[in-house]
Protein backbone atom coordinates (compact mmCIF):
# COMPACT_ATOMS: atom_id res chain seq x y z
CA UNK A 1 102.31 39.49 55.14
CA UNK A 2 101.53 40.21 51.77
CA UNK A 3 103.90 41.76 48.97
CA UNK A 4 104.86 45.10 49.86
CA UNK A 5 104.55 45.93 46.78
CA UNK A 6 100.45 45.74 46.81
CA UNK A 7 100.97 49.00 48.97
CA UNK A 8 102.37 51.48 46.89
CA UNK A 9 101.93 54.89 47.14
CA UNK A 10 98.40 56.16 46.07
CA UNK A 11 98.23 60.16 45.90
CA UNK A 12 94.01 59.52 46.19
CA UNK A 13 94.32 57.76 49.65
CA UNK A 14 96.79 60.01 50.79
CA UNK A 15 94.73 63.73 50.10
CA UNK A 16 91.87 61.87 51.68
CA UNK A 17 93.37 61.97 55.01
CA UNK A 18 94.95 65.12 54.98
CA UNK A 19 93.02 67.77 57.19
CA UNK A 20 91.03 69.88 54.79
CA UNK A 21 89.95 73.92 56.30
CA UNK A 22 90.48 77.10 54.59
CA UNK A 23 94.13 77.52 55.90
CA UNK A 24 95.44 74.68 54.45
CA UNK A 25 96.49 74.15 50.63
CA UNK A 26 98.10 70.97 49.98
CA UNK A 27 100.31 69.93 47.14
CA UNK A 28 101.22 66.33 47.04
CA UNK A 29 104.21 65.03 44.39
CA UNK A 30 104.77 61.00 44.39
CA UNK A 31 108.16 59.35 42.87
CA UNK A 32 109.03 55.83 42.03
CA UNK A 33 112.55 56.40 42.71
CA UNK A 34 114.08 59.86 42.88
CA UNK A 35 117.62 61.34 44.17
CA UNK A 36 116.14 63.09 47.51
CA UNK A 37 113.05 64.17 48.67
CA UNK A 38 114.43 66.93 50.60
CA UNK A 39 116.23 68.40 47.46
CA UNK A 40 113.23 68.20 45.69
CA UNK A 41 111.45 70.13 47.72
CA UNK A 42 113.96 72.70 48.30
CA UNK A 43 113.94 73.29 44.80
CA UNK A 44 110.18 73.37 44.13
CA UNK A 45 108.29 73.85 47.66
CA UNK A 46 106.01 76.86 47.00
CA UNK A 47 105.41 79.95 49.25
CA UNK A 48 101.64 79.40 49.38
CA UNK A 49 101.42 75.68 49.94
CA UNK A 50 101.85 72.83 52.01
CA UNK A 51 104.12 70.57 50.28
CA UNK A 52 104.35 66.85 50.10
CA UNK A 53 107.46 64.82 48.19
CA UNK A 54 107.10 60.73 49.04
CA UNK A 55 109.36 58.66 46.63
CA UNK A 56 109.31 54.90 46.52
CA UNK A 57 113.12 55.06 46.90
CA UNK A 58 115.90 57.18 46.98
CA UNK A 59 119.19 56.99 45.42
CA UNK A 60 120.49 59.93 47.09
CA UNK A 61 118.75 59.79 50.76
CA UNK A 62 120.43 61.49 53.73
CA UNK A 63 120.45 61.83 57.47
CA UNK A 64 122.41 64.27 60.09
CA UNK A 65 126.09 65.02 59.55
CA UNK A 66 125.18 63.67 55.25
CA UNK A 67 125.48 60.14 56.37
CA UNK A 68 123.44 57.96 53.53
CA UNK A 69 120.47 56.77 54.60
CA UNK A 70 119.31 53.64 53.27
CA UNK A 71 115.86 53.85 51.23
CA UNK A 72 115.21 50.25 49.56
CA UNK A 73 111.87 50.40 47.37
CA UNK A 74 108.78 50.36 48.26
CA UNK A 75 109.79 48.94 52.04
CA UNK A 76 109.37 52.29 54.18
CA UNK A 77 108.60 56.12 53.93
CA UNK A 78 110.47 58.51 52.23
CA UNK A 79 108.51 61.93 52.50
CA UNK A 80 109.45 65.39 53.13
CA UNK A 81 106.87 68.49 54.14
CA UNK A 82 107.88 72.20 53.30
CA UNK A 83 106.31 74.97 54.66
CA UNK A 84 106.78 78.79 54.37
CA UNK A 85 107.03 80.89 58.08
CA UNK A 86 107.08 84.10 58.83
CA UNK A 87 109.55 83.02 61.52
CA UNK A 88 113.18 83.44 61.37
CA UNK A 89 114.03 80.05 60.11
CA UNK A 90 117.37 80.39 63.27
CA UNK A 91 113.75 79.70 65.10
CA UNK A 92 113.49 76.21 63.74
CA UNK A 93 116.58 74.94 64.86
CA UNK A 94 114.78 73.12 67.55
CA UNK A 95 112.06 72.00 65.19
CA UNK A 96 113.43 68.24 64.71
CA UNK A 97 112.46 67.06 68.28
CA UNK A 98 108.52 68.46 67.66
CA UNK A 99 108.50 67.02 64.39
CA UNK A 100 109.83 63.85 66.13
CA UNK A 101 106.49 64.14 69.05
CA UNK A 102 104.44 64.65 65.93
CA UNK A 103 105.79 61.26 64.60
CA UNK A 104 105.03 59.46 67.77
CA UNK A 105 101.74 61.11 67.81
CA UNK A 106 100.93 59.55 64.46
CA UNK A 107 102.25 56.69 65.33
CA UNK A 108 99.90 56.59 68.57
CA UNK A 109 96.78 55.93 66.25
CA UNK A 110 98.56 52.76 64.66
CA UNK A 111 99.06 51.34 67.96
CA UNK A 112 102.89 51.81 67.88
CA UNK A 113 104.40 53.11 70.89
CA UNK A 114 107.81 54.94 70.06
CA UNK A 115 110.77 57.35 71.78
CA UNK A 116 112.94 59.61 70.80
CA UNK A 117 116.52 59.91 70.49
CA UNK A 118 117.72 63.37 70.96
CA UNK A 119 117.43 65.10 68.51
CA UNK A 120 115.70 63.66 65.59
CA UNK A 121 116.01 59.66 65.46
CA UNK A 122 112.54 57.63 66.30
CA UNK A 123 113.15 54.29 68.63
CA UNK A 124 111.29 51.17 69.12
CA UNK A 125 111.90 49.07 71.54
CA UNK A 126 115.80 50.65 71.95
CA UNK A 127 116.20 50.63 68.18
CA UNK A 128 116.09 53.17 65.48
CA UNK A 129 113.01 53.07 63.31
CA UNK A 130 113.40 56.22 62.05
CA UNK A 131 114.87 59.82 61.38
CA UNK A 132 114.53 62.95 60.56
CA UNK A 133 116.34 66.03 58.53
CA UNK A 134 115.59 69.73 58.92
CA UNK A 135 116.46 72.10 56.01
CA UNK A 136 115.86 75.73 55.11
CA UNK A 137 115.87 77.70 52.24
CA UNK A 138 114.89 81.54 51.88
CA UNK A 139 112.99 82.01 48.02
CA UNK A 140 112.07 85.52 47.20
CA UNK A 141 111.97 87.02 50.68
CA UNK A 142 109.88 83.81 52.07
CA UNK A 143 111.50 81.47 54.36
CA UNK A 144 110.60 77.87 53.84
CA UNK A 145 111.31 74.69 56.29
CA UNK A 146 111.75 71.72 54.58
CA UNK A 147 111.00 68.60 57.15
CA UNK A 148 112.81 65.09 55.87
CA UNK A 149 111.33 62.05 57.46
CA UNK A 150 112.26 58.29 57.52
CA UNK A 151 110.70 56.40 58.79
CA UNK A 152 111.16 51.95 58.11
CA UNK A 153 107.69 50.25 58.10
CA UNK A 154 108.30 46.56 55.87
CA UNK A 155 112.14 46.41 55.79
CA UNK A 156 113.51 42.74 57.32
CA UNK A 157 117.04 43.38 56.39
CA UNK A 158 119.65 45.46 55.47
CA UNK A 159 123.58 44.58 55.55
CA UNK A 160 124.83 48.22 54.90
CA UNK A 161 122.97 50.36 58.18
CA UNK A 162 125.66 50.31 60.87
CA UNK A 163 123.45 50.78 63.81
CA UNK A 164 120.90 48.17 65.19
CA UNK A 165 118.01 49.11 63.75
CA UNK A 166 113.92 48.28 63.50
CA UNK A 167 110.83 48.28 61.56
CA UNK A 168 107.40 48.56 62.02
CA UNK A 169 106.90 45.14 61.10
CA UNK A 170 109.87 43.64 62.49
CA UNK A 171 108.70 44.94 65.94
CA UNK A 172 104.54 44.09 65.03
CA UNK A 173 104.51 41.36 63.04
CA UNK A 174 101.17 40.16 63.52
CA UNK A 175 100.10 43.42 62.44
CA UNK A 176 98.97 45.35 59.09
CA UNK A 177 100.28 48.38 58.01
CA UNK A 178 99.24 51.20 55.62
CA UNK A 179 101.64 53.63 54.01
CA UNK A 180 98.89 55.68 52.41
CA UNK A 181 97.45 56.41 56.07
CA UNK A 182 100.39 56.87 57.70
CA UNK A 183 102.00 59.38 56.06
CA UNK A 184 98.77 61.80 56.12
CA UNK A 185 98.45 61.10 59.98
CA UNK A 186 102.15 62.22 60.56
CA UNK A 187 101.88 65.24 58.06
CA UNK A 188 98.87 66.32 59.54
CA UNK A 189 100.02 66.62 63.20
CA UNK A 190 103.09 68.18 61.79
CA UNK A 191 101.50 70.93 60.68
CA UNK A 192 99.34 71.35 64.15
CA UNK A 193 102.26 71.60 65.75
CA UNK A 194 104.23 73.26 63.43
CA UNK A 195 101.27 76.37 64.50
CA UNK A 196 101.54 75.97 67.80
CA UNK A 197 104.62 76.04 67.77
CA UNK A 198 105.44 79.21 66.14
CA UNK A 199 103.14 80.91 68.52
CA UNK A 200 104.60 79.00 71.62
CA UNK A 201 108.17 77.57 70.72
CA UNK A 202 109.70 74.53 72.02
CA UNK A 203 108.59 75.01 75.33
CA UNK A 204 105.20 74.22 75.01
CA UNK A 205 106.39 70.68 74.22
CA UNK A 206 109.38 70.59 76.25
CA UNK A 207 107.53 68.23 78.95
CA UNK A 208 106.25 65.76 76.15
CA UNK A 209 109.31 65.35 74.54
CA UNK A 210 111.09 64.49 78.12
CA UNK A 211 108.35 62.01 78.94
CA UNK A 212 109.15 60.36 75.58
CA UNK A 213 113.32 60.84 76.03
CA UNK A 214 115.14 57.76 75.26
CA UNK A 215 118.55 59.29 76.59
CA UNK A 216 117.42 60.65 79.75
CA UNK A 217 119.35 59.17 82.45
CA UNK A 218 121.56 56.91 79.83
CA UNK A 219 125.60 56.96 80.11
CA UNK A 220 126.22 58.27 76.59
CA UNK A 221 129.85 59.45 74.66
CA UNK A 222 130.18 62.68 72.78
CA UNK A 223 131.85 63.22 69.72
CA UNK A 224 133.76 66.07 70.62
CA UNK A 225 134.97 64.78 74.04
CA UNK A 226 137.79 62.02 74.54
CA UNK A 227 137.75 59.51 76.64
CA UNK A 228 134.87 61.14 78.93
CA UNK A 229 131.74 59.24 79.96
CA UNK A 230 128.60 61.71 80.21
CA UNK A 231 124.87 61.42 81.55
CA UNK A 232 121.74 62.37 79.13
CA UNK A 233 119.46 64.58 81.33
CA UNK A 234 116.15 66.31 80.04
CA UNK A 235 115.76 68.86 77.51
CA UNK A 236 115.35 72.20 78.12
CA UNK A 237 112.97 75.25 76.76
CA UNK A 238 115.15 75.69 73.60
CA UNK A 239 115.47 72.47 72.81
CA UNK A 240 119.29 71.91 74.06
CA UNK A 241 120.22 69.05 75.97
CA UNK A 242 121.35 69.00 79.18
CA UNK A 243 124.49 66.44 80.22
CA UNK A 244 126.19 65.55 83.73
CA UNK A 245 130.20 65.13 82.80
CA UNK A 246 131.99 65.08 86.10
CA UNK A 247 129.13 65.99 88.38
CA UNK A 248 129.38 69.25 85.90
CA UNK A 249 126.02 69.81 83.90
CA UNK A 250 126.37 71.14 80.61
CA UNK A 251 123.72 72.04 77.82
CA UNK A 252 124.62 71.03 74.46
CA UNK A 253 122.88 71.91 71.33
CA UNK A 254 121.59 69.70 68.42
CA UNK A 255 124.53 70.41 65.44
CA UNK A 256 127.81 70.39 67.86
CA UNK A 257 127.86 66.79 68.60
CA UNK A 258 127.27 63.19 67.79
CA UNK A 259 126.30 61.09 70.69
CA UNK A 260 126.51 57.33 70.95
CA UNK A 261 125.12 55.17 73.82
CA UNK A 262 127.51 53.05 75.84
């Protein structure tokens, strides 16, 4: 493989594979190293544009529940999207697992085939490859979604993730990869479905996402029950999922809970 390194970031490649039409402005900003891409884009997403941040590292990267999440240079992808809505953003709380189909969809055309753990981690092969963050912000009377995405595509090792984990190349090795395609790819079908759903909600993609379910049917343990073993069923319309604890099936939401596989 050669040096990561002689696929850095290139802002060029990347706007040439973003969709181009008359509803779609694009702003792209590209960092060597910066704190968080999320933050950034909190702080400067604009109401009228489809924003890009993609950093070479972080320093101050984060996942779910403000866990660190480990962002070594140039190995992976660091990017966040914002968008404005005219949504309430409380209708995006279910946005994670269809930005997490529009990962796998991207991921589709680079012959990857990947599954998600409910509600925003990306697996290959039973490990995590990647995850994603959700945040909102409301700037003068506009509400903007800010989508965080990690995703590992040339990292070998890493001492300080406490999960088994995987890469892109780890799990293709014969394989080349392109960070300057990638990235457009996912962006792009983030914002189809990012339209689609607004006009249809979660339950348009409610089916896809339980085809692609890496929990269904999987003994799991929840964070805020002791010493109880649970079942991982489907999904349901809002994006909650459902579990079997004691022949007892209850719906859970994304937020309440940590869940770990036994």
């Amino acid at each position: 493989m050669k040096d990561v390194k002689q696929n850095k970031l290139k802002e060029e490649e990347i706007l040439n594979f973003l969709n181009k039409n008359s509803e779609l402005t694009w702003e792209l900003s590209i960092f060597d190293e910066i704190g968080s891409t999320n933050d950034y884009l909190l702080k400067n997403s604009k109401e009228d544009k489809i924003a890009i941040c993609l950093s070479e590292s972080q320093s101050k990267g984060r996942g779910r529940n403000s866990k660190k999440w480990q962002s070594p240079k140039y190995e992976n992808i660091y990017m966040s999207v914002s968008f404005s809505t005219n949504h309430n953003l409380n209708f995006f709380s279910s946005f994670s697992l269809v930005a997490a189909i529009s990962i796998h969809m991207a991921l589709i055309k680079h012959q990857i085939k990947s599954e998600i753990k409910w509600p925003n981690d990306i697996y290959i092969n039973s490990k995590k490859a990647g995850g994603i963050l959700i945040e909102t912000i409301k700037k003068n009377k506009t509400n903007i979604v800010v989508v965080g995405i990690g995703l590992n595509v040339f990292m070998k090792g890493n001492l300080e993730i406490d999960r088994e984990w995987t890469s892109l190349i780890l799990e293709n090795e014969n394989m080349t990869f392109n960070r300057n395609k990638i990235i457009p790819d996912i962006a792009n079908e983030l914002i189809i479905n990012k339209k689609i759903f607004e006009e249809k909600g979660f339950r348009f993609f409610k089916d896809q996402f339980n085809n692609l379910n890496f929990l269904k049917n999987k003994q799991i343990r929840l964070s805020n029950i002791k010493n109880e073993n649970a079942e991982a069923l489907e999904v349901n319309d809002d994006g909650s999922l459902n579990v079997r604890i004691q022949n007892e099936i209850t719906k859970i939401v994304s937020g309440e809970v940590s869940i770990n596989i036994n």
